[in-house]
C-alpha atoms as a PDB file:
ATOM      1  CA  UNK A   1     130.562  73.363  93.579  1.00  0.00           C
ATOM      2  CA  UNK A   2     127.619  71.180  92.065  1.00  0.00           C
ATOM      3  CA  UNK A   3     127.004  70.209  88.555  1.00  0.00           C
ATOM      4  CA  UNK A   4     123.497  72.701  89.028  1.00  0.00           C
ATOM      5  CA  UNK A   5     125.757  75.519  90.705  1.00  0.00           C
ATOM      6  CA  UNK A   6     128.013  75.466  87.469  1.00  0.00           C
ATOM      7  CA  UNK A   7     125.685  75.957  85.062  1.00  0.00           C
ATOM      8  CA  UNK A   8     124.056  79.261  86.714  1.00  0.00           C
ATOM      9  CA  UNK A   9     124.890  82.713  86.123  1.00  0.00           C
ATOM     10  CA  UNK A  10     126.870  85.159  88.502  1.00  0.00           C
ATOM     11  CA  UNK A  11     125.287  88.029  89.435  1.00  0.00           C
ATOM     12  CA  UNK A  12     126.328  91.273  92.002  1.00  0.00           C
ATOM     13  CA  UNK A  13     123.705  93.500  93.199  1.00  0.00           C
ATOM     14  CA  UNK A  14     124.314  96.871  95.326  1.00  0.00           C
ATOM     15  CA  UNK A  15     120.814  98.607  96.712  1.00  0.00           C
ATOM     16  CA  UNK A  16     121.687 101.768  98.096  1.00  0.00           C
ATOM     17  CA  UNK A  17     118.801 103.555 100.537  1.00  0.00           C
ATOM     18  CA  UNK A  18     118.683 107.237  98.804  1.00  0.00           C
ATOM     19  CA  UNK A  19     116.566 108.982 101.058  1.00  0.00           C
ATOM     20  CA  UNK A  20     113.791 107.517 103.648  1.00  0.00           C
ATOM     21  CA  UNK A  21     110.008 108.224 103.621  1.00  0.00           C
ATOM     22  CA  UNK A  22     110.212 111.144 105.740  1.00  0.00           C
ATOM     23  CA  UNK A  23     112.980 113.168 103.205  1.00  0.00           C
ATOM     24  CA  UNK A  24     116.268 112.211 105.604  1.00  0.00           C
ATOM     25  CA  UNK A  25     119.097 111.025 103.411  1.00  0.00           C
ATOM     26  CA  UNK A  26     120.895 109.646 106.730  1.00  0.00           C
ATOM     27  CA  UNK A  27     122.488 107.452 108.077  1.00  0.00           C
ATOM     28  CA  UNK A  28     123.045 105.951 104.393  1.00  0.00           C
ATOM     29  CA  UNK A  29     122.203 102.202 104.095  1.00  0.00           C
ATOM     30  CA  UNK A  30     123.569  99.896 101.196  1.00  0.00           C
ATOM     31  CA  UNK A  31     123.190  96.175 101.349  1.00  0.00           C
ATOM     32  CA  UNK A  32     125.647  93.892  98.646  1.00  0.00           C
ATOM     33  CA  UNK A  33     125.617  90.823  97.690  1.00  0.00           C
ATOM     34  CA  UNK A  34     126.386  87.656  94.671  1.00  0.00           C
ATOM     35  CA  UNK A  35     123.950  85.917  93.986  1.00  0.00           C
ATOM     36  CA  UNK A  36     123.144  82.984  90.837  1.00  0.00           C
ATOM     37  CA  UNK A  37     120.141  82.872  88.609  1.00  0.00           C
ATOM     38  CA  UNK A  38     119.300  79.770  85.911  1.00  0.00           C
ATOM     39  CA  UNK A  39     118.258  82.608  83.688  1.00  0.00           C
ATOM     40  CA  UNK A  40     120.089  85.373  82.352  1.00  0.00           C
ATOM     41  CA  UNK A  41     118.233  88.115  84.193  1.00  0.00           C
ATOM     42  CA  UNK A  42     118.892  91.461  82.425  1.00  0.00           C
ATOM     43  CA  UNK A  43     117.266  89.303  79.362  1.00  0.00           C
ATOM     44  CA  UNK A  44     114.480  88.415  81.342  1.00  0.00           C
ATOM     45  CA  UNK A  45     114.136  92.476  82.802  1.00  0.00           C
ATOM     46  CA  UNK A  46     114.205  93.417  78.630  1.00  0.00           C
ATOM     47  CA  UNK A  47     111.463  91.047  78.060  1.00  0.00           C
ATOM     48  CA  UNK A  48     108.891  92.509  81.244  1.00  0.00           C
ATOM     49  CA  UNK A  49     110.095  95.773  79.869  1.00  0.00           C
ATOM     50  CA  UNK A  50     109.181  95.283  76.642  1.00  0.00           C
ATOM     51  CA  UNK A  51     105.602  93.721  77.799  1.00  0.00           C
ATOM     52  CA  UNK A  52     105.368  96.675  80.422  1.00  0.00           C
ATOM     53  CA  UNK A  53     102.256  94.980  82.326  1.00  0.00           C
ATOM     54  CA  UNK A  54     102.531  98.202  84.616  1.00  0.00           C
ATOM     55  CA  UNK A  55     102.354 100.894  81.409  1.00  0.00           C
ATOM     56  CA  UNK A  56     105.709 101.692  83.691  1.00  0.00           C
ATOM     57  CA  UNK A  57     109.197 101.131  83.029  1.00  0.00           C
ATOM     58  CA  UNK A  58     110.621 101.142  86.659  1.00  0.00           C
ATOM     59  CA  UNK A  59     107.588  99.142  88.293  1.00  0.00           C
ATOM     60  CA  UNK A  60     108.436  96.475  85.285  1.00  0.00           C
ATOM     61  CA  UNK A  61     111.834  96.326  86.357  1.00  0.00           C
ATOM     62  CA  UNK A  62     111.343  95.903  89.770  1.00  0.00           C
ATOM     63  CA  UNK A  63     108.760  93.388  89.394  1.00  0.00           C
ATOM     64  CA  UNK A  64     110.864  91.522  86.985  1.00  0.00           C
ATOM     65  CA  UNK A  65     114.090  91.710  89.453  1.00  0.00           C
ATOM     66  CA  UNK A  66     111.859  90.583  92.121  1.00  0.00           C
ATOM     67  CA  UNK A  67     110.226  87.825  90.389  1.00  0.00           C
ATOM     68  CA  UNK A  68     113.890  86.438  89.615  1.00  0.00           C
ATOM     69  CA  UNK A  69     115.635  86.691  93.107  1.00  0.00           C
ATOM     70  CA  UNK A  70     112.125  85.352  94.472  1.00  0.00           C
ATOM     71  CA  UNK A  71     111.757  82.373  92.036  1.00  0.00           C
ATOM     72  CA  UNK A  72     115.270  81.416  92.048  1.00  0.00           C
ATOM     73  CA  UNK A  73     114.733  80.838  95.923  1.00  0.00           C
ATOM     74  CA  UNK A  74     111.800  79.222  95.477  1.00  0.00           C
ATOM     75  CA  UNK A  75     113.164  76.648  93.009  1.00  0.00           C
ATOM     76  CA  UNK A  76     116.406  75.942  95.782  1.00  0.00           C
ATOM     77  CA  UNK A  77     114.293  75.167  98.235  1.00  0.00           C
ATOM     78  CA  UNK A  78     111.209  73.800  96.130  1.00  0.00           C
ATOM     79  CA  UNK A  79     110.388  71.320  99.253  1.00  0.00           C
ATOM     80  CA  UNK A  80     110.124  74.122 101.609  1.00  0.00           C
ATOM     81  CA  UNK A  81     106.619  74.468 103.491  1.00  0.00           C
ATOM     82  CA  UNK A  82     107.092  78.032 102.850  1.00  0.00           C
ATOM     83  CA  UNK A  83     106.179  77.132  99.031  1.00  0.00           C
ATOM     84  CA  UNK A  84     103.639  74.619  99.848  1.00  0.00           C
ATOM     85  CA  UNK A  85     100.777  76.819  98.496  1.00  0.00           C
ATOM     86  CA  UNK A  86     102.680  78.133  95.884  1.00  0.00           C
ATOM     87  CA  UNK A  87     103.494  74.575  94.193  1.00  0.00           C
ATOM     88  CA  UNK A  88     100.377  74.980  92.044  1.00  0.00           C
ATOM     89  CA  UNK A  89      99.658  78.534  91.858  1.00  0.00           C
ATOM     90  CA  UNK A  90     102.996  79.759  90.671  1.00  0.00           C
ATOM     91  CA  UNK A  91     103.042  77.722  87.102  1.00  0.00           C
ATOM     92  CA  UNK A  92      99.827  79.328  86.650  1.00  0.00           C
ATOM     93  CA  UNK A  93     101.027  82.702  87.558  1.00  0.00           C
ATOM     94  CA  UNK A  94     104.244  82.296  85.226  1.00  0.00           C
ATOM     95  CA  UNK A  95     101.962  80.853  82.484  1.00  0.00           C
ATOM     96  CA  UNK A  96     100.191  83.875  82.406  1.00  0.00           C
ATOM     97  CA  UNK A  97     102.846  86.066  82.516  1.00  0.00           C
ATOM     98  CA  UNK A  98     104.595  84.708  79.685  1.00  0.00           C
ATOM     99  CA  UNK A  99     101.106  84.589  78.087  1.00  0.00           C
ATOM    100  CA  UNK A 100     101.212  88.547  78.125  1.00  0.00           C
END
């Protein structure tokens, strides 16, 4: 384990599939898995909460969760050409959004 790795918190996240698009609740799909974030991420769901850009709890949430597992992979693998157009835009974006 690195020095970085150490210094991360530990997270666990279950998604269960409840029921599909077309009202079928089978077969039942869950997907598990750890996973580290620099940033304490229910803190970071409170604050979009609290903001509510959405005027919606659960879309708040979900963007916020999303933003984290997204950004966190971003930041691992900053020299990715994946990212390349994000390099610049994505300080801007976060900028913003902790401008709200």
């Amino acid at each position: 384990m690195n020095a970085m790795e150490k210094r991360n918190n530990k997270y666990h996240l279950t998604l269960e599939l409840k029921q599909y698009a077309t009202g079928e609740t089978e077969p039942a799909k869950s997907l598990e898995f750890d996973f580290s974030n620099h940033d304490e991420v229910f803190a970071i769901i409170e604050k979009i909460r609290e903001k509510d850009p959405f005027n919606d709890q659960e879309q708040a949430t979900e963007f916020a969760l999303g933003l984290k597992l997204f950004s966190e992979v971003m930041i691992k693998n900053r020299n990715h050409p994946l990212f390349e157009e994000l390099k610049e835009a994505f300080p801007l974006f976060m900028k913003r959004l902790k401008g709200l």
